[in-house]
PDB file of N, CA and C in Angstrom:
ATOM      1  N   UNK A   1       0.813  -1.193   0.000  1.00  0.00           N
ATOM      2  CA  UNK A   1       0.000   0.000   0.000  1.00  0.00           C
ATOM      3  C   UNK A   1       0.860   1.261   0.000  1.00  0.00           C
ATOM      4  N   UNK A   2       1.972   0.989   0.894  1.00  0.00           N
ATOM      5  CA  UNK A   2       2.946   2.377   0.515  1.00  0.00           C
ATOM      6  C   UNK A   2       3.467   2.260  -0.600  1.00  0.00           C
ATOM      7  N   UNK A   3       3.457   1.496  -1.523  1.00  0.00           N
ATOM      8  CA  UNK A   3       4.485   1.798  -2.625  1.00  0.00           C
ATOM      9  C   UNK A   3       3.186   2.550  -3.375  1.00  0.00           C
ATOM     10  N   UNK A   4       2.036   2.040  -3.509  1.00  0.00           N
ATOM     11  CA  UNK A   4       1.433   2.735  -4.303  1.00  0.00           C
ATOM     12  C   UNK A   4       1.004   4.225  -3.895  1.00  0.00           C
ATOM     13  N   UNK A   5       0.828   4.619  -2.818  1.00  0.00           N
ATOM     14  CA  UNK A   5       0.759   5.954  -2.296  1.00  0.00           C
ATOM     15  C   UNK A   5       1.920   7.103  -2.506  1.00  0.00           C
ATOM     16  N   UNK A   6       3.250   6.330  -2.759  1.00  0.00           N
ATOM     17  CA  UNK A   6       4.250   7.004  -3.185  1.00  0.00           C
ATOM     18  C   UNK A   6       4.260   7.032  -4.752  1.00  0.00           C
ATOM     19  N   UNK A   7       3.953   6.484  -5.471  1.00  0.00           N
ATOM     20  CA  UNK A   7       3.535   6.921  -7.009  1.00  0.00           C
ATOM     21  C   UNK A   7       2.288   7.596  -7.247  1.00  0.00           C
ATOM     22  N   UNK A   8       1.341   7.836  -6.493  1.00  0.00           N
ATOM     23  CA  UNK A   8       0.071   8.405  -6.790  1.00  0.00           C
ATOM     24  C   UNK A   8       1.382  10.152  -6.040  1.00  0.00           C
ATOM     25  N   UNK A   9       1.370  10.267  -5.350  1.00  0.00           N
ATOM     26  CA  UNK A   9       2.672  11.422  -4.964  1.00  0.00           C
ATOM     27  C   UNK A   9       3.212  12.075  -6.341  1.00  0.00           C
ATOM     28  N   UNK A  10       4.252  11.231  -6.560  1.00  0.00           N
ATOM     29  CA  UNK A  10       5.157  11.317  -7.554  1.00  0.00           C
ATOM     30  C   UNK A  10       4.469  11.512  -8.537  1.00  0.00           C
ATOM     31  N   UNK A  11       3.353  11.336  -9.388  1.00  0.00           N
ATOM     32  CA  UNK A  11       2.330  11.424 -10.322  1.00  0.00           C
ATOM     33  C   UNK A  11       1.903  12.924 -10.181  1.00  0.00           C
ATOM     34  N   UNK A  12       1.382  12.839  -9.190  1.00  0.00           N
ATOM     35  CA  UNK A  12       1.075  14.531  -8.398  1.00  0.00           C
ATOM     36  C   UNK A  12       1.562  15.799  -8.468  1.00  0.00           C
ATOM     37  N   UNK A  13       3.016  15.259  -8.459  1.00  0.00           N
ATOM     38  CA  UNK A  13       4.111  16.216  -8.126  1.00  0.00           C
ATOM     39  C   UNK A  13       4.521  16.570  -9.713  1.00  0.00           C
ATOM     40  N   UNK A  14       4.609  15.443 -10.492  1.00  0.00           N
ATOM     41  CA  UNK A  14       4.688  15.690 -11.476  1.00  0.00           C
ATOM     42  C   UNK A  14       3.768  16.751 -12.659  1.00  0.00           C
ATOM     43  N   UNK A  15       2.885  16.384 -12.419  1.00  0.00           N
ATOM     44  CA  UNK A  15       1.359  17.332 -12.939  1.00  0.00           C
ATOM     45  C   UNK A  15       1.583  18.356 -12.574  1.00  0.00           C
ATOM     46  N   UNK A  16       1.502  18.986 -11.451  1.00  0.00           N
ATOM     47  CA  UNK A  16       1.864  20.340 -10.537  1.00  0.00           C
ATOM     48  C   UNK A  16       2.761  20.992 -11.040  1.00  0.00           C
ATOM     49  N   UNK A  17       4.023  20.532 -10.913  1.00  0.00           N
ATOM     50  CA  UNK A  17       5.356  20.754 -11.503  1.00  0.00           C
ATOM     51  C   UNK A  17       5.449  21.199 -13.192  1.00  0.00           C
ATOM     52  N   UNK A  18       4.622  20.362 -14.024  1.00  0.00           N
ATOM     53  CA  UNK A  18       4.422  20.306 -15.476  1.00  0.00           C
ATOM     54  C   UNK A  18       3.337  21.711 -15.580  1.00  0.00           C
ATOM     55  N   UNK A  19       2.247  21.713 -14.849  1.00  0.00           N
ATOM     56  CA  UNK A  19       1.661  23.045 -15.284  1.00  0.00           C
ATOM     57  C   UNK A  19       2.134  24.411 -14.581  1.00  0.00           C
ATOM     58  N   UNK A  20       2.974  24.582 -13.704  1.00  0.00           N
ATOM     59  CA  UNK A  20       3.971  25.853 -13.768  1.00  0.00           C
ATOM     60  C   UNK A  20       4.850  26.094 -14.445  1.00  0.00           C
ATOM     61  N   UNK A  21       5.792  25.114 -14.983  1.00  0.00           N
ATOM     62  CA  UNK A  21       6.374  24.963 -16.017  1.00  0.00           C
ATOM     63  C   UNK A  21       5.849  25.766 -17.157  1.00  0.00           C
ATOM     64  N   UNK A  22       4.677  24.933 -17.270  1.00  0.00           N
ATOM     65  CA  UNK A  22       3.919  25.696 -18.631  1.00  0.00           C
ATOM     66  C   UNK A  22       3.575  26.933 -18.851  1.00  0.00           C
ATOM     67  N   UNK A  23       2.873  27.369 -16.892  1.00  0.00           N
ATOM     68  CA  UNK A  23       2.703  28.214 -17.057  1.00  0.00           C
ATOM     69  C   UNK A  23       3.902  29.486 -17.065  1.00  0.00           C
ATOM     70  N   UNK A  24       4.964  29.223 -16.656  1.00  0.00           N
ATOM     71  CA  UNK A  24       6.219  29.956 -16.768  1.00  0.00           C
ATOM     72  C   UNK A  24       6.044  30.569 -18.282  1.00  0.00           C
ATOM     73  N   UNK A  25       6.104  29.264 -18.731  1.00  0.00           N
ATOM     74  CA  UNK A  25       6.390  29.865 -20.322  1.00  0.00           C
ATOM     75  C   UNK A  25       5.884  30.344 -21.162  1.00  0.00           C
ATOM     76  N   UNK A  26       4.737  30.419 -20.809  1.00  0.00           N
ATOM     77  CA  UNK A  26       3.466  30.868 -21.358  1.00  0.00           C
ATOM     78  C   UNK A  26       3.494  32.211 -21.062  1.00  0.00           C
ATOM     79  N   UNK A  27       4.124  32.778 -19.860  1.00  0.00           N
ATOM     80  CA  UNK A  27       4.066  33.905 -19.270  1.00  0.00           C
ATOM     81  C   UNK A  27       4.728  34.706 -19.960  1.00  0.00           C
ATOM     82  N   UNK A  28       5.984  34.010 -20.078  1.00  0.00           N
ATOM     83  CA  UNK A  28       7.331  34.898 -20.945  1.00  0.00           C
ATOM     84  C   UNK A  28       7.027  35.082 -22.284  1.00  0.00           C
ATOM     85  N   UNK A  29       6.436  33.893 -22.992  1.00  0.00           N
ATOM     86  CA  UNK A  29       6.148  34.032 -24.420  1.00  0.00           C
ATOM     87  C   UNK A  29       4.911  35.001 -24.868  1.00  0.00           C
ATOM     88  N   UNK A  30       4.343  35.551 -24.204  1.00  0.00           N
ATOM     89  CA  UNK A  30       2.893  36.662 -24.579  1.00  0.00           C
ATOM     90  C   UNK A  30       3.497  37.380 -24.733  1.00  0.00           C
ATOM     91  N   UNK A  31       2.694  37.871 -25.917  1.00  0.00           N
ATOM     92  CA  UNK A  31       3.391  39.548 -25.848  1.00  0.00           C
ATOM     93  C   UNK A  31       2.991  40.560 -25.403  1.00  0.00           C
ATOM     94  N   UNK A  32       3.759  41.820 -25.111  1.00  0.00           N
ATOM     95  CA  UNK A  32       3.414  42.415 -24.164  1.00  0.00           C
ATOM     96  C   UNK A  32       2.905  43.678 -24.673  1.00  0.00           C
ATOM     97  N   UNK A  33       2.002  43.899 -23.899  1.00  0.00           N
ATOM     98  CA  UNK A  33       1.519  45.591 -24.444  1.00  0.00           C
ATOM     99  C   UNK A  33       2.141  46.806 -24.062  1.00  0.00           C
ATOM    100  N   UNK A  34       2.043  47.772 -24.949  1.00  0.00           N
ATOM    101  CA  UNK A  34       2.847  48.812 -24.851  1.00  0.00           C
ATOM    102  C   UNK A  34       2.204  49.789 -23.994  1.00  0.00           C
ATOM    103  N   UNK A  35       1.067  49.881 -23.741  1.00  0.00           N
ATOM    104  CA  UNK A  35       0.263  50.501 -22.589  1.00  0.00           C
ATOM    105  C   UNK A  35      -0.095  50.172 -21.365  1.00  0.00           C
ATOM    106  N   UNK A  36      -0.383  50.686 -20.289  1.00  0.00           N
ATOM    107  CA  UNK A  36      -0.687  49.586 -19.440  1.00  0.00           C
ATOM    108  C   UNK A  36      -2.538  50.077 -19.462  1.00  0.00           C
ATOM    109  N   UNK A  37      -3.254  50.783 -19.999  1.00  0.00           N
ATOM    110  CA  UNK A  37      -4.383  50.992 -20.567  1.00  0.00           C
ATOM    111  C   UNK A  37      -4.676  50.241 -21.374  1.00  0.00           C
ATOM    112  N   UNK A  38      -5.958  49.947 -21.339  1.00  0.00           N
ATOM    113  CA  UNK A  38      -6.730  49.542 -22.232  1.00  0.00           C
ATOM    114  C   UNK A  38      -7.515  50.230 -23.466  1.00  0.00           C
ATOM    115  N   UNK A  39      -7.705  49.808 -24.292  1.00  0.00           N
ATOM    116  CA  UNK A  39      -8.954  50.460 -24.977  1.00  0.00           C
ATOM    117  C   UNK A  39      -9.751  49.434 -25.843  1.00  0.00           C
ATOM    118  N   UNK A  40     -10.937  49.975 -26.542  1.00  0.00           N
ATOM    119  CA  UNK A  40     -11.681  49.719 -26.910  1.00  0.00           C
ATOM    120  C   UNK A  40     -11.823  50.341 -28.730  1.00  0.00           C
ATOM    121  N   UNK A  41     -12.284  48.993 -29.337  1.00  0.00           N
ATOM    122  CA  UNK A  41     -12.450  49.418 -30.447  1.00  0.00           C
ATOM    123  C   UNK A  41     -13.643  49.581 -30.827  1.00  0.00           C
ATOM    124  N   UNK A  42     -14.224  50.317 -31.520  1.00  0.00           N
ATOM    125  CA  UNK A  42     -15.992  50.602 -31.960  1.00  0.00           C
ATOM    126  C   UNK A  42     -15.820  50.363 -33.853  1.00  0.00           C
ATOM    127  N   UNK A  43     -16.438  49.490 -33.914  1.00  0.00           N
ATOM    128  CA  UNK A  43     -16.711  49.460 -35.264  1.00  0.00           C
ATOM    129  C   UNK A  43     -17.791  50.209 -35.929  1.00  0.00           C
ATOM    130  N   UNK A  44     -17.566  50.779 -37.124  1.00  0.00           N
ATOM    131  CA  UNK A  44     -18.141  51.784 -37.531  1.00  0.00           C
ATOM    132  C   UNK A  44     -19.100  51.176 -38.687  1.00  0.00           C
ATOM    133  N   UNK A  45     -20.285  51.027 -38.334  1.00  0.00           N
ATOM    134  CA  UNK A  45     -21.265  50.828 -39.361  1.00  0.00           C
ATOM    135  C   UNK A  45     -22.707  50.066 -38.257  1.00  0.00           C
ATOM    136  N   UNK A  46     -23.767  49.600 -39.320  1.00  0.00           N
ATOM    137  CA  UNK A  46     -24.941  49.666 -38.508  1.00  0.00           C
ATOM    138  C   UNK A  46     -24.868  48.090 -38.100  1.00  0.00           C
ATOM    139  N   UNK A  47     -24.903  47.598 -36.829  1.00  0.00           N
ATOM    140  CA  UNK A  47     -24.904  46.795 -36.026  1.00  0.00           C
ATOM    141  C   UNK A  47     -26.147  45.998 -36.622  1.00  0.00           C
ATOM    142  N   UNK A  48     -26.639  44.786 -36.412  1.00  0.00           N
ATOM    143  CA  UNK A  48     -27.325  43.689 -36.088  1.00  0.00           C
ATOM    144  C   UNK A  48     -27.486  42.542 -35.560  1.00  0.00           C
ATOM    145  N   UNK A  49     -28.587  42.411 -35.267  1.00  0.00           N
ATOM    146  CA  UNK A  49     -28.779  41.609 -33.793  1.00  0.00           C
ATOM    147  C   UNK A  49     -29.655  40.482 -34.565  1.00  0.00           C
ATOM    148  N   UNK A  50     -29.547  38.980 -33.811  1.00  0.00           N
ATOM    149  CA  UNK A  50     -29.998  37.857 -34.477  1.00  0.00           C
ATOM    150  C   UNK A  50     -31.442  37.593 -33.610  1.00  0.00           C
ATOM    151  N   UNK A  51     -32.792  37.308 -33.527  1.00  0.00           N
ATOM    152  CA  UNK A  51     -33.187  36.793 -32.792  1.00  0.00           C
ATOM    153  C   UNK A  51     -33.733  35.714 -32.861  1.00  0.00           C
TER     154      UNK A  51
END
């Protein structure tokens, strides 16, 4: 029973480990905006709606 409680662990640790990872890199690789504002774009013409 302990051996398997120590691979359900190690499984764990692994997953955890793998999505900071990811998310590390994910972090660095976005690109970054040149504002720290936002804006908004308005498209120019007459809108429609589906119902």
């Amino acid at each position: 029973m302990e051996d398997g409680k120590k691979k359900i662990w190690i499984c764990l640790l692994t997953v955890v480990l793998a999505a900071i990872l990811i998310g590390v890199i994910y972090y660095y690789s976005a690109p970054r905006e040149q504002g720290a504002e936002g804006f908004l774009i308005r498209e120019t013409g007459e809108e429609s709606y589906a119902f």
